[in-house]
PDB file of N, CA and C in Angstrom:
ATOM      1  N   UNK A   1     124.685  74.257 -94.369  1.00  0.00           N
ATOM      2  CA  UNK A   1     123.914  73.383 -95.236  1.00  0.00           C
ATOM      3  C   UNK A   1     123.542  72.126 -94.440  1.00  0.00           C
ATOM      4  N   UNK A   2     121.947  71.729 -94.509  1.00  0.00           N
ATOM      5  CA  UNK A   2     121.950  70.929 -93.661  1.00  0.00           C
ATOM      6  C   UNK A   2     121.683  69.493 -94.856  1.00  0.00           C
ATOM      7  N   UNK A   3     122.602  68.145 -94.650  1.00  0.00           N
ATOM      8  CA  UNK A   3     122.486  67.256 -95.619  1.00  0.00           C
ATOM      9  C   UNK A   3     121.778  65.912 -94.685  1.00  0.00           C
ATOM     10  N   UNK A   4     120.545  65.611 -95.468  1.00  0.00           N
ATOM     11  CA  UNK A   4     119.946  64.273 -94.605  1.00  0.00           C
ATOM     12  C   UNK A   4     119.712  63.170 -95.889  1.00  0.00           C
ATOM     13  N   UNK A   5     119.058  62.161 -94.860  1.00  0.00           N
ATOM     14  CA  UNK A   5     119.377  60.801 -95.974  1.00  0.00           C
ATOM     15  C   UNK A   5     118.514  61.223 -97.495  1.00  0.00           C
ATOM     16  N   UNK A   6     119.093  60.223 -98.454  1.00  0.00           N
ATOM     17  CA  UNK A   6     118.605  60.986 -99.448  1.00  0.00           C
ATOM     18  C   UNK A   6     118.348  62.073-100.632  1.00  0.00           C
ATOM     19  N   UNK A   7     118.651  63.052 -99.802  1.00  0.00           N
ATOM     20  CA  UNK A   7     119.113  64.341-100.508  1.00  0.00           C
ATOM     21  C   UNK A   7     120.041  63.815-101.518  1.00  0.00           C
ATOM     22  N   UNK A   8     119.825  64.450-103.276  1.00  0.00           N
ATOM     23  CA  UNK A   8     121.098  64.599-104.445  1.00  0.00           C
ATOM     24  C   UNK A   8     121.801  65.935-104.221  1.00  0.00           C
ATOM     25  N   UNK A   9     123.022  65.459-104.395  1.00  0.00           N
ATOM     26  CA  UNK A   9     124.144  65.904-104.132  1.00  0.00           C
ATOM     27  C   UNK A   9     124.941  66.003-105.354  1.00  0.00           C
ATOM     28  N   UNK A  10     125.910  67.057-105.390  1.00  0.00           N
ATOM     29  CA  UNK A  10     127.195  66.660-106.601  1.00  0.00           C
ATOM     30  C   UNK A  10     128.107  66.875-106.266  1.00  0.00           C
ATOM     31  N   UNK A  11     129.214  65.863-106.119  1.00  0.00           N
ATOM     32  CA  UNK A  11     130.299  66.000-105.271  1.00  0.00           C
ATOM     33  C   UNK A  11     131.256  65.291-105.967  1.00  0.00           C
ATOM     34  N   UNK A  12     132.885  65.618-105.590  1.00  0.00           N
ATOM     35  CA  UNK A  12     133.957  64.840-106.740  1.00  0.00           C
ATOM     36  C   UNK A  12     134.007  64.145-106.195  1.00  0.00           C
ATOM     37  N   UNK A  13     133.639  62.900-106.573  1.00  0.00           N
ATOM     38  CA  UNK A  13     133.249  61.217-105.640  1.00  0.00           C
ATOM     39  C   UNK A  13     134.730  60.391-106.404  1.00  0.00           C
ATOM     40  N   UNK A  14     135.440  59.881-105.801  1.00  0.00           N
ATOM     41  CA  UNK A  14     136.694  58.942-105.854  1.00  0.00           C
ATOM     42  C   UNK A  14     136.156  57.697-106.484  1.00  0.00           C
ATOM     43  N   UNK A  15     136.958  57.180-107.629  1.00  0.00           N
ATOM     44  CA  UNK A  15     136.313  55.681-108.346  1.00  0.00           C
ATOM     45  C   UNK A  15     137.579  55.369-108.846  1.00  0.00           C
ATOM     46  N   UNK A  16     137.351  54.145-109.621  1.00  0.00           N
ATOM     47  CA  UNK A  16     138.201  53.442-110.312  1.00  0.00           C
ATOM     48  C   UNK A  16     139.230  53.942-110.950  1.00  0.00           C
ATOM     49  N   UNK A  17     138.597  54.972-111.530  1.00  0.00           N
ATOM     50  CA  UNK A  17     139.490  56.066-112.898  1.00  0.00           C
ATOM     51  C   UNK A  17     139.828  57.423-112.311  1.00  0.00           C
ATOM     52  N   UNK A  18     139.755  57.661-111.143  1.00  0.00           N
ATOM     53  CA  UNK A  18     140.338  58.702-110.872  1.00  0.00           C
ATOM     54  C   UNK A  18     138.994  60.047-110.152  1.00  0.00           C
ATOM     55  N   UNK A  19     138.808  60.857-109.744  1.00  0.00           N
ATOM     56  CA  UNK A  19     137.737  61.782-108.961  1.00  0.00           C
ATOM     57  C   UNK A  19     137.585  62.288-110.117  1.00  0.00           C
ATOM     58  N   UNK A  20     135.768  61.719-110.674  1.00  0.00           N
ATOM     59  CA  UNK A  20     134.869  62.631-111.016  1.00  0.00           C
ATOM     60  C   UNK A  20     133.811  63.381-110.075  1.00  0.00           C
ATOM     61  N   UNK A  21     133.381  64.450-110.876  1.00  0.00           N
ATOM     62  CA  UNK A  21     132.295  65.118-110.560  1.00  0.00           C
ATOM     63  C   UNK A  21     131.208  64.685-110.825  1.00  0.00           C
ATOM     64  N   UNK A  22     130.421  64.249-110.267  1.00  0.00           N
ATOM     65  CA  UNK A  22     128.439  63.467-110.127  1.00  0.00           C
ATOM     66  C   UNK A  22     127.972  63.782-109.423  1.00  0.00           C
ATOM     67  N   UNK A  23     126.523  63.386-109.547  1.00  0.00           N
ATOM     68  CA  UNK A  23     125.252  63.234-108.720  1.00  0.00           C
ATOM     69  C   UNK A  23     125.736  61.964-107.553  1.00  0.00           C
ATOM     70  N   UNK A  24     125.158  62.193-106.021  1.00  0.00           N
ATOM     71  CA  UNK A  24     125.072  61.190-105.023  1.00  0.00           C
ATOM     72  C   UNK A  24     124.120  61.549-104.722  1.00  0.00           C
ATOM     73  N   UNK A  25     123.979  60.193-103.787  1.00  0.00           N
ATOM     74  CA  UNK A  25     122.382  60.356-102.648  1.00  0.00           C
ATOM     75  C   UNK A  25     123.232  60.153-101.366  1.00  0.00           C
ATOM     76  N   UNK A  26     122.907  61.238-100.405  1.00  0.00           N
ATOM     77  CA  UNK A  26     123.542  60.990 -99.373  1.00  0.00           C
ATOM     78  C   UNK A  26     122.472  59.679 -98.469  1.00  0.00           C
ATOM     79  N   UNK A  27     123.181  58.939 -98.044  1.00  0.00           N
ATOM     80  CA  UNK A  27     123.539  57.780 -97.484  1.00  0.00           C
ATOM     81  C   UNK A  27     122.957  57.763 -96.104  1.00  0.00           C
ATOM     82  N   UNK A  28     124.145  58.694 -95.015  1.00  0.00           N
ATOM     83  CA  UNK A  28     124.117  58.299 -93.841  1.00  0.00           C
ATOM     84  C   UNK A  28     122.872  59.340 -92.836  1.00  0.00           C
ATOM     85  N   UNK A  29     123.253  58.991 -92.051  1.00  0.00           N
ATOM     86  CA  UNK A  29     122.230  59.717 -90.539  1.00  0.00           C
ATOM     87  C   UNK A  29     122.441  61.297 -90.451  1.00  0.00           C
ATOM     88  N   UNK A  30     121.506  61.792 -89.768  1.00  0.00           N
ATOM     89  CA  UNK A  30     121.386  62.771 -88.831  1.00  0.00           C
ATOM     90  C   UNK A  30     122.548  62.663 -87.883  1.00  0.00           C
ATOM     91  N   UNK A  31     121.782  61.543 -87.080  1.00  0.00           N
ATOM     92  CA  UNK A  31     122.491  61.197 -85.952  1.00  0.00           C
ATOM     93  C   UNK A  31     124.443  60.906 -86.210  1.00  0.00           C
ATOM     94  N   UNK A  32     124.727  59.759 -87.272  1.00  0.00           N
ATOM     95  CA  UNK A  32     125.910  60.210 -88.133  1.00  0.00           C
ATOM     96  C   UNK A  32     126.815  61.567 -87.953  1.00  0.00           C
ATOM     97  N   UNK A  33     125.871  62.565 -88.745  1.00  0.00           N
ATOM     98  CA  UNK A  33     126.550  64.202 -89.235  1.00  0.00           C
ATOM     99  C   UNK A  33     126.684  64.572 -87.972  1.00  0.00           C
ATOM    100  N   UNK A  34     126.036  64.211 -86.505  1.00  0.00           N
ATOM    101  CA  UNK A  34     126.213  65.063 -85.651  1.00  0.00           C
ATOM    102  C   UNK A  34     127.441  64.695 -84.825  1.00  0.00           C
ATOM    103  N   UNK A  35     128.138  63.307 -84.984  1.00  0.00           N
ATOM    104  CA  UNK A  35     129.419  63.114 -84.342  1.00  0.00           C
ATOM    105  C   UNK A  35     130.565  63.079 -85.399  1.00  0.00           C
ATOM    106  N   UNK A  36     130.251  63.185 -86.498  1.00  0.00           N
ATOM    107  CA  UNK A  36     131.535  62.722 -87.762  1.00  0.00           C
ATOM    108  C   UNK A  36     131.403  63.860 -88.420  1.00  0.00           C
ATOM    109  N   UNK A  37     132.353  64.317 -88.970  1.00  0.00           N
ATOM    110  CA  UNK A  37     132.675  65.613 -90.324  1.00  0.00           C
ATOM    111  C   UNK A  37     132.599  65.635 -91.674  1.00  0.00           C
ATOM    112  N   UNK A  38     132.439  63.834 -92.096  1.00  0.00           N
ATOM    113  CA  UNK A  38     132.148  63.532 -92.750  1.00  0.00           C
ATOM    114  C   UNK A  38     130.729  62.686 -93.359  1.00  0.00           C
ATOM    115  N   UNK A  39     130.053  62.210 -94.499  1.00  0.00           N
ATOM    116  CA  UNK A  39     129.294  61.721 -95.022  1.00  0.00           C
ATOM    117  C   UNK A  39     129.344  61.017 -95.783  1.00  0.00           C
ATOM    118  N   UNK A  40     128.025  60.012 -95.546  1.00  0.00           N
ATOM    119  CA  UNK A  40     128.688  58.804 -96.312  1.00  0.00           C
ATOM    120  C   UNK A  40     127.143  58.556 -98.231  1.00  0.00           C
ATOM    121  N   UNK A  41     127.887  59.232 -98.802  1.00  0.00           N
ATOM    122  CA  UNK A  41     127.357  58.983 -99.993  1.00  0.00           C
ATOM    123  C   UNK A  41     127.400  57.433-101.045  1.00  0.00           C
ATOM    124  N   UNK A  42     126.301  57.430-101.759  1.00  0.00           N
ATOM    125  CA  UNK A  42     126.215  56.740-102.950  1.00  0.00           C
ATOM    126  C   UNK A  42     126.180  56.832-104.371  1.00  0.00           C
ATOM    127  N   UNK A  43     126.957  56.394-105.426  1.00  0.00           N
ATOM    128  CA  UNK A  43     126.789  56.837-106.703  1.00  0.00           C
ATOM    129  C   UNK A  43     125.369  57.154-107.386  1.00  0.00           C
ATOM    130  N   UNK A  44     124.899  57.875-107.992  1.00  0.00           N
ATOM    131  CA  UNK A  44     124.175  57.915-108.972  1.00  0.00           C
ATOM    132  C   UNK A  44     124.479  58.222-110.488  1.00  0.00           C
ATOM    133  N   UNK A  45     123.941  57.202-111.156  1.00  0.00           N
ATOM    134  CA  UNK A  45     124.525  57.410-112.477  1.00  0.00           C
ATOM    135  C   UNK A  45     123.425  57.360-113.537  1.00  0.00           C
ATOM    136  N   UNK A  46     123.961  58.097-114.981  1.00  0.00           N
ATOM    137  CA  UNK A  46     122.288  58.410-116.108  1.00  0.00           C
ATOM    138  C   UNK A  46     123.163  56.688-116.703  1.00  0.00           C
ATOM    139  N   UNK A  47     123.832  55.613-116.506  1.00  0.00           N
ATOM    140  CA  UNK A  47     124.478  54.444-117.388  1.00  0.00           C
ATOM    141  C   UNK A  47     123.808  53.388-116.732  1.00  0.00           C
ATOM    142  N   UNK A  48     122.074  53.766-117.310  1.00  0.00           N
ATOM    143  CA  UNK A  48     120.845  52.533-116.608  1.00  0.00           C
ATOM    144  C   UNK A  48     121.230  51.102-117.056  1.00  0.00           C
ATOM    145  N   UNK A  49     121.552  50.918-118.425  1.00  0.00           N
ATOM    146  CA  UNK A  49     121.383  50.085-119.104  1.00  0.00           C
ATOM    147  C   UNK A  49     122.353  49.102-117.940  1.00  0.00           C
ATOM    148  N   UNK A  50     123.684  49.602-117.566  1.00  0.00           N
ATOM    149  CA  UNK A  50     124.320  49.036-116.683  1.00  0.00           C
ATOM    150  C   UNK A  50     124.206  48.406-114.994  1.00  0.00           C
ATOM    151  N   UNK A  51     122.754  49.230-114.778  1.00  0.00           N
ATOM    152  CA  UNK A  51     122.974  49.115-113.396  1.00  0.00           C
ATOM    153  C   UNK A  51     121.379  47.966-113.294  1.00  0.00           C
ATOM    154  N   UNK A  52     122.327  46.736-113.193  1.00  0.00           N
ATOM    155  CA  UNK A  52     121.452  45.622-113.565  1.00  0.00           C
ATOM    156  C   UNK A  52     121.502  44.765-112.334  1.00  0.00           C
ATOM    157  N   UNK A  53     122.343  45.102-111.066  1.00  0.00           N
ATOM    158  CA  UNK A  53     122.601  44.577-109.432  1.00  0.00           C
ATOM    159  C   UNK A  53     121.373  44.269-108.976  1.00  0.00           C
ATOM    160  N   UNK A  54     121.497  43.145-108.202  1.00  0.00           N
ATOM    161  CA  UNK A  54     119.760  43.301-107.195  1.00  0.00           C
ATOM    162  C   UNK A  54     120.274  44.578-106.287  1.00  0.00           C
ATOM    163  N   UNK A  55     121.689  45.222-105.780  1.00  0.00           N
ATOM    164  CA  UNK A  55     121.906  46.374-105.485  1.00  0.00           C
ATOM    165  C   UNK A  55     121.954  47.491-105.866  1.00  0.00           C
ATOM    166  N   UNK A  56     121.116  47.636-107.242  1.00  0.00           N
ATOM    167  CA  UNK A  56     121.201  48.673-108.392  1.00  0.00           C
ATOM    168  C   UNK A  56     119.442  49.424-108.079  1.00  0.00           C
ATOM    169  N   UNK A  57     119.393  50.726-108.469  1.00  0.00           N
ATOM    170  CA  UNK A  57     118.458  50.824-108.566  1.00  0.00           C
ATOM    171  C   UNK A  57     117.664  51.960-109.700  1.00  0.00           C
ATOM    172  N   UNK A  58     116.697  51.701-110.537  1.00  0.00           N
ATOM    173  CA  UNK A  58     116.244  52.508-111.507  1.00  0.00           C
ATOM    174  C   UNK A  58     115.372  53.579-110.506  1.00  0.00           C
ATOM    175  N   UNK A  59     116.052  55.091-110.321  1.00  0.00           N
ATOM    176  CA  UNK A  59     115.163  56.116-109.886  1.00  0.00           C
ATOM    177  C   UNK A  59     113.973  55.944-111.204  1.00  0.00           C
ATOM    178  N   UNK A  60     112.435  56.174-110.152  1.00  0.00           N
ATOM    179  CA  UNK A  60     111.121  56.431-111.094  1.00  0.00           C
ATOM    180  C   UNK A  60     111.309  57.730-111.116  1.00  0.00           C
ATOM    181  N   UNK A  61     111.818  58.691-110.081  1.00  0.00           N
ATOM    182  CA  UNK A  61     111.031  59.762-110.279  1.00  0.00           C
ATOM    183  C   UNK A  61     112.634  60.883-110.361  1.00  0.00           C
ATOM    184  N   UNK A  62     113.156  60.468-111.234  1.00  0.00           N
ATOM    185  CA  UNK A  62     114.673  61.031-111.277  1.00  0.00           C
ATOM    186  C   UNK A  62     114.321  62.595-111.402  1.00  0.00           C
ATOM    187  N   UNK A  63     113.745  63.082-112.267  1.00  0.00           N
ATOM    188  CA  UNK A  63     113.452  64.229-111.988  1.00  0.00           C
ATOM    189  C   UNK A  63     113.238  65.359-111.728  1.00  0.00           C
ATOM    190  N   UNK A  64     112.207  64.279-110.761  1.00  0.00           N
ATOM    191  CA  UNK A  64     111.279  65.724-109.672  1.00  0.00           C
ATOM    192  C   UNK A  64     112.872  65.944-108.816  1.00  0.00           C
ATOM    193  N   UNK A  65     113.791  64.819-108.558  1.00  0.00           N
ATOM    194  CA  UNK A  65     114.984  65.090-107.629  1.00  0.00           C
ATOM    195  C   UNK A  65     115.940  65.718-107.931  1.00  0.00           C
ATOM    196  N   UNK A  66     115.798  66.690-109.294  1.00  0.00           N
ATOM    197  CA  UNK A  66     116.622  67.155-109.772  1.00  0.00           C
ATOM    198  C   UNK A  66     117.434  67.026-111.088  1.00  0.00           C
ATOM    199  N   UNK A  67     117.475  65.514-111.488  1.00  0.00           N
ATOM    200  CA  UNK A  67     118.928  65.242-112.065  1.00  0.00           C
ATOM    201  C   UNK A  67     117.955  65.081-113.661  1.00  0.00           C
ATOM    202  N   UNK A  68     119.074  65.387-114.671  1.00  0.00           N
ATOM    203  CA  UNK A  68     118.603  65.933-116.167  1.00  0.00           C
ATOM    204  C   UNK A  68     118.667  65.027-116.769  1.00  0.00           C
ATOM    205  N   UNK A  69     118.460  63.796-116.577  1.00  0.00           N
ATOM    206  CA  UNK A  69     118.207  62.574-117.218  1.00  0.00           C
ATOM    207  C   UNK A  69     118.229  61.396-116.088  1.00  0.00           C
ATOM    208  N   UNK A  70     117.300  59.945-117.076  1.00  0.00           N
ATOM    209  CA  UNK A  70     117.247  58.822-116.692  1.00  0.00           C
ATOM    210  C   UNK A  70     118.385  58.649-116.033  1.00  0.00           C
ATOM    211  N   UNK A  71     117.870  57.889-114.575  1.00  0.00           N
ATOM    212  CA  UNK A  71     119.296  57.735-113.159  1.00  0.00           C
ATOM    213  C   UNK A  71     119.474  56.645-112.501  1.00  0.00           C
ATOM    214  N   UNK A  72     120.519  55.950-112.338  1.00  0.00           N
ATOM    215  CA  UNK A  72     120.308  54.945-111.405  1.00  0.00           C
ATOM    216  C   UNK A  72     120.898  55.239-110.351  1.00  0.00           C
ATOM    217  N   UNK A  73     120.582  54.016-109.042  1.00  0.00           N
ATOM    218  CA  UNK A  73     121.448  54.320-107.613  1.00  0.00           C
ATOM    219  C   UNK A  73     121.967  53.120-107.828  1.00  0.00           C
ATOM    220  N   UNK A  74     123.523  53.126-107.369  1.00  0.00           N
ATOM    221  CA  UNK A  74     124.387  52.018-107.339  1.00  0.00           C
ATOM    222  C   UNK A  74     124.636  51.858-105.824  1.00  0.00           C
ATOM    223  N   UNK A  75     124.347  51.001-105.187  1.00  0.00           N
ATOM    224  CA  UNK A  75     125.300  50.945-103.820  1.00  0.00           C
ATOM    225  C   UNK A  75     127.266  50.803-104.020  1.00  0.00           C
ATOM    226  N   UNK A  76     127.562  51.593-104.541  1.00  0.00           N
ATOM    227  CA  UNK A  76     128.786  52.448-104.568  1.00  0.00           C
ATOM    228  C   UNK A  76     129.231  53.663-103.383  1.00  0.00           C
ATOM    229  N   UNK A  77     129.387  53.442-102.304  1.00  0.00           N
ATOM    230  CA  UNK A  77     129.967  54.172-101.447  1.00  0.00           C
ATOM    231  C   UNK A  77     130.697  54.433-101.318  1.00  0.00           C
ATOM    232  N   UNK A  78     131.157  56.255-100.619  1.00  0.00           N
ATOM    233  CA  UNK A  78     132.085  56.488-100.249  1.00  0.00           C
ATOM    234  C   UNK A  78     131.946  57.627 -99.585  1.00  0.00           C
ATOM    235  N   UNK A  79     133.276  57.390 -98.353  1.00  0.00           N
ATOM    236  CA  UNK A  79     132.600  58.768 -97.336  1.00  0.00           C
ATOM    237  C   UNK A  79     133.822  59.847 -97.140  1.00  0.00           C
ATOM    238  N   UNK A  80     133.873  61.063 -97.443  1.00  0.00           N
ATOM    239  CA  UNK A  80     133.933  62.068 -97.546  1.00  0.00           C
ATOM    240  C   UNK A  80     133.913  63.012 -96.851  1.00  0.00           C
ATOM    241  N   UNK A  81     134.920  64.777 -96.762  1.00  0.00           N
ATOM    242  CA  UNK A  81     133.966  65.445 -96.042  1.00  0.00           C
ATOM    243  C   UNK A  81     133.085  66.447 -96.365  1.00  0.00           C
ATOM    244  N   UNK A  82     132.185  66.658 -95.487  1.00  0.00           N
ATOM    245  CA  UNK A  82     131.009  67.053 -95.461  1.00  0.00           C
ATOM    246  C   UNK A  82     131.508  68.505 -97.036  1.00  0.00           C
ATOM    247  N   UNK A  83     132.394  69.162 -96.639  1.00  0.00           N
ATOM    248  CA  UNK A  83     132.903  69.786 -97.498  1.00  0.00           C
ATOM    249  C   UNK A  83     132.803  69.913 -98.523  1.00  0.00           C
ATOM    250  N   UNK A  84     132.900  68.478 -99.225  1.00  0.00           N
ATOM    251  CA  UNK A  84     132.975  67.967-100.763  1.00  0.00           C
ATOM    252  C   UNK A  84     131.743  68.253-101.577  1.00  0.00           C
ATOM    253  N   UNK A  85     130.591  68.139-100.714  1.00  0.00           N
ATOM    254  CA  UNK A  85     129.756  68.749-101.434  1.00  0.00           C
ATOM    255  C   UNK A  85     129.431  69.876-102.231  1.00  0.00           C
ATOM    256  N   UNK A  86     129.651  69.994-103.306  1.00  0.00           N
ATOM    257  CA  UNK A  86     129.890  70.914-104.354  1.00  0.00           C
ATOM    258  C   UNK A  86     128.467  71.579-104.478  1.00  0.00           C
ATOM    259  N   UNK A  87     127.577  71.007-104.526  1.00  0.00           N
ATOM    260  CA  UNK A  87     125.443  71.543-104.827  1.00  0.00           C
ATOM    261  C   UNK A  87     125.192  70.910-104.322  1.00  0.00           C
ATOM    262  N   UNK A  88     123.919  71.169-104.048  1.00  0.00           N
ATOM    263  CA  UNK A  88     122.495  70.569-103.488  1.00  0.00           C
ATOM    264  C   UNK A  88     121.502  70.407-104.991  1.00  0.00           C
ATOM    265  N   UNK A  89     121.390  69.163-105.310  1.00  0.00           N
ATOM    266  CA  UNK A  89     120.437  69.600-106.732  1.00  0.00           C
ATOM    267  C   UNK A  89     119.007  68.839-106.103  1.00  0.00           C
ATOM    268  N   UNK A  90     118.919  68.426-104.950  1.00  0.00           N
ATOM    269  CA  UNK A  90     117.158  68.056-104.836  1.00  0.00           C
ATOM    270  C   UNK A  90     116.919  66.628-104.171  1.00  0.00           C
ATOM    271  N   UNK A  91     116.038  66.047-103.464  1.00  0.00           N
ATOM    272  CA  UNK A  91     115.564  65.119-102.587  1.00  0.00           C
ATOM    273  C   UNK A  91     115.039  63.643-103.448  1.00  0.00           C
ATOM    274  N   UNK A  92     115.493  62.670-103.151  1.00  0.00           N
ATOM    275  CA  UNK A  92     114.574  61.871-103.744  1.00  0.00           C
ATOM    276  C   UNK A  92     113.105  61.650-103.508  1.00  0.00           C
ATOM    277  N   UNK A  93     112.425  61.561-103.706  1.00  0.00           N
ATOM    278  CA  UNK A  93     110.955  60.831-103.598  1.00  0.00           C
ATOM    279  C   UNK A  93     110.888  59.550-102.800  1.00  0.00           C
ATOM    280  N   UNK A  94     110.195  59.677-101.777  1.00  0.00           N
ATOM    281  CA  UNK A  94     109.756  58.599-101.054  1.00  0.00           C
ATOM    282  C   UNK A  94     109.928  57.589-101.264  1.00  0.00           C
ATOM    283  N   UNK A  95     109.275  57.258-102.659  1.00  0.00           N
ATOM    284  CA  UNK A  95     109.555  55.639-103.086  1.00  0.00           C
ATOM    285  C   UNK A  95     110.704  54.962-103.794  1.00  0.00           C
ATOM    286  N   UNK A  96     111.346  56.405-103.956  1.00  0.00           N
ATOM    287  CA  UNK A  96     112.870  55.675-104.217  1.00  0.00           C
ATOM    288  C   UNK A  96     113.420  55.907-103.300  1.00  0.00           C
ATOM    289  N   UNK A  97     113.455  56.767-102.275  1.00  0.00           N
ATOM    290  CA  UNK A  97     114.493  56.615-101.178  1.00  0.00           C
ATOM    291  C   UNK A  97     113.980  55.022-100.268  1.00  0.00           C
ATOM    292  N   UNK A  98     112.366  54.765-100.107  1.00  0.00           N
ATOM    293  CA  UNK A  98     112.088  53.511 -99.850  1.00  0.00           C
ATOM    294  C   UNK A  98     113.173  51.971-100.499  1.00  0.00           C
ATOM    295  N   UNK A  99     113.531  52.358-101.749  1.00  0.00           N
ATOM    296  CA  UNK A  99     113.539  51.338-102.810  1.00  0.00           C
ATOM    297  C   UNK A  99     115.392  51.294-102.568  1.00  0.00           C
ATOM    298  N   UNK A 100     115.656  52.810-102.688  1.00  0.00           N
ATOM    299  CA  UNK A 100     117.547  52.862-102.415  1.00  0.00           C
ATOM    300  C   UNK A 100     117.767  52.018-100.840  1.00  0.00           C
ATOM    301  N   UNK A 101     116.792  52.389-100.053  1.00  0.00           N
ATOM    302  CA  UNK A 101     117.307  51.551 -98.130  1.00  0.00           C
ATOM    303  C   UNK A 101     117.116  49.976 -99.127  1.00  0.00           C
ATOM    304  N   UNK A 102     116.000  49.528 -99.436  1.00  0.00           N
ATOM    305  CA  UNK A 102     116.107  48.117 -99.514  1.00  0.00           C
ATOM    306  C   UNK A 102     117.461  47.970-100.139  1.00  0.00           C
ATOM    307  N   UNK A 103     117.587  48.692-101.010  1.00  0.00           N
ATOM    308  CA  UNK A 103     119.193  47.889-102.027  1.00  0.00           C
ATOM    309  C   UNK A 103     120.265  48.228-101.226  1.00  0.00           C
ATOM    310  N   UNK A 104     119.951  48.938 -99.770  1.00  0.00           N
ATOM    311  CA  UNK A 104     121.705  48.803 -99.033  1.00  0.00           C
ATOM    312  C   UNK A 104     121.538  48.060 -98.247  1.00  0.00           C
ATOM    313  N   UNK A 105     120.112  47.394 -97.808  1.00  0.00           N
ATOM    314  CA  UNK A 105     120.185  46.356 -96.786  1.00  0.00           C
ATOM    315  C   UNK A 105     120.449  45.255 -97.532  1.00  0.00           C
ATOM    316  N   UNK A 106     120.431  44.958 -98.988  1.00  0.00           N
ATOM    317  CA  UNK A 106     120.802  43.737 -99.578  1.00  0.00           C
ATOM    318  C   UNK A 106     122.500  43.619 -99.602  1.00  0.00           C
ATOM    319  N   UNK A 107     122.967  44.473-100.061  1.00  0.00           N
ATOM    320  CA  UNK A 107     124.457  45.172-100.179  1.00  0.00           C
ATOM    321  C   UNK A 107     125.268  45.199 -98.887  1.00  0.00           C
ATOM    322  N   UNK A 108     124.632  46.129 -97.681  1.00  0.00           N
ATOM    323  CA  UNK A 108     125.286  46.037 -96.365  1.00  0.00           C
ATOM    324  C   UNK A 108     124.310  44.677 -95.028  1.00  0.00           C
ATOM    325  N   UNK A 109     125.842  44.588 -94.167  1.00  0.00           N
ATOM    326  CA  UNK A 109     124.934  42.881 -93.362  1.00  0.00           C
ATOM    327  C   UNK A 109     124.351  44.039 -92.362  1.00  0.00           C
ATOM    328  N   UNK A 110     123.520  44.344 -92.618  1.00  0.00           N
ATOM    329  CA  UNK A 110     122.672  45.391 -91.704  1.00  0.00           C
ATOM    330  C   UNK A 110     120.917  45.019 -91.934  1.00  0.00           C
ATOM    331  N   UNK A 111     120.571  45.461 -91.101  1.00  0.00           N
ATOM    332  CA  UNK A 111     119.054  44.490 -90.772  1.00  0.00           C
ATOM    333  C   UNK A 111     118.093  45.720 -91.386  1.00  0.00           C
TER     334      UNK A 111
END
């Protein structure tokens, strides 16, 4: 399975309350997957009303990317291995994968 930036994912992602099962957007590189075993994902969640961060983001085109209702991207990370990936449910759209980089360059001190 080949996983690049972007791509939704459903994987048992580690949080506050213990490993649920969700939607992610994988996160990291090509270049990344080709020295590490692992990947570095982000939450996606249908609890819009909540994701109100200048690091938050309302998917437009939730979707076409797969997921069965209204979605947000949280810069919520966590990295994993490659393994964990449970499905492949579909790619974001350009202008939200455009819109998810801006909200990790606000989130991470990365240029």
């Amino acid at each position: 399975m080949i996983l690049k930036p972007g791509t939704v994912v459903t994987v048992d992602f580690p949080g506050a309350m213990g490993i649920k099962r969700r939607p992610a957007v994988i996160v990291s590189t090509a270049a990344y997957h080709a020295a590490r075993p692992d990947v570095i994902f982000a939450v996606v969640t249908s609890q819009t009303a909540g994701a109100t961060s200048p690091t938050d983001y309302l998917l437009q085109d939730w979707s076409a990317a797969g997921l069965r209702r209204p979605s947000a991207f949280r810069s919520y990370l966590a990295t994993l291995p490659a393994t964990s990936v449970v499905a492949v449910i579909g790619q974001l759209s350009d202008r939200d994968w455009q819109e998810v980089q801006a909200r990790l360059r606000i989130a991470l001190a990365v240029i």
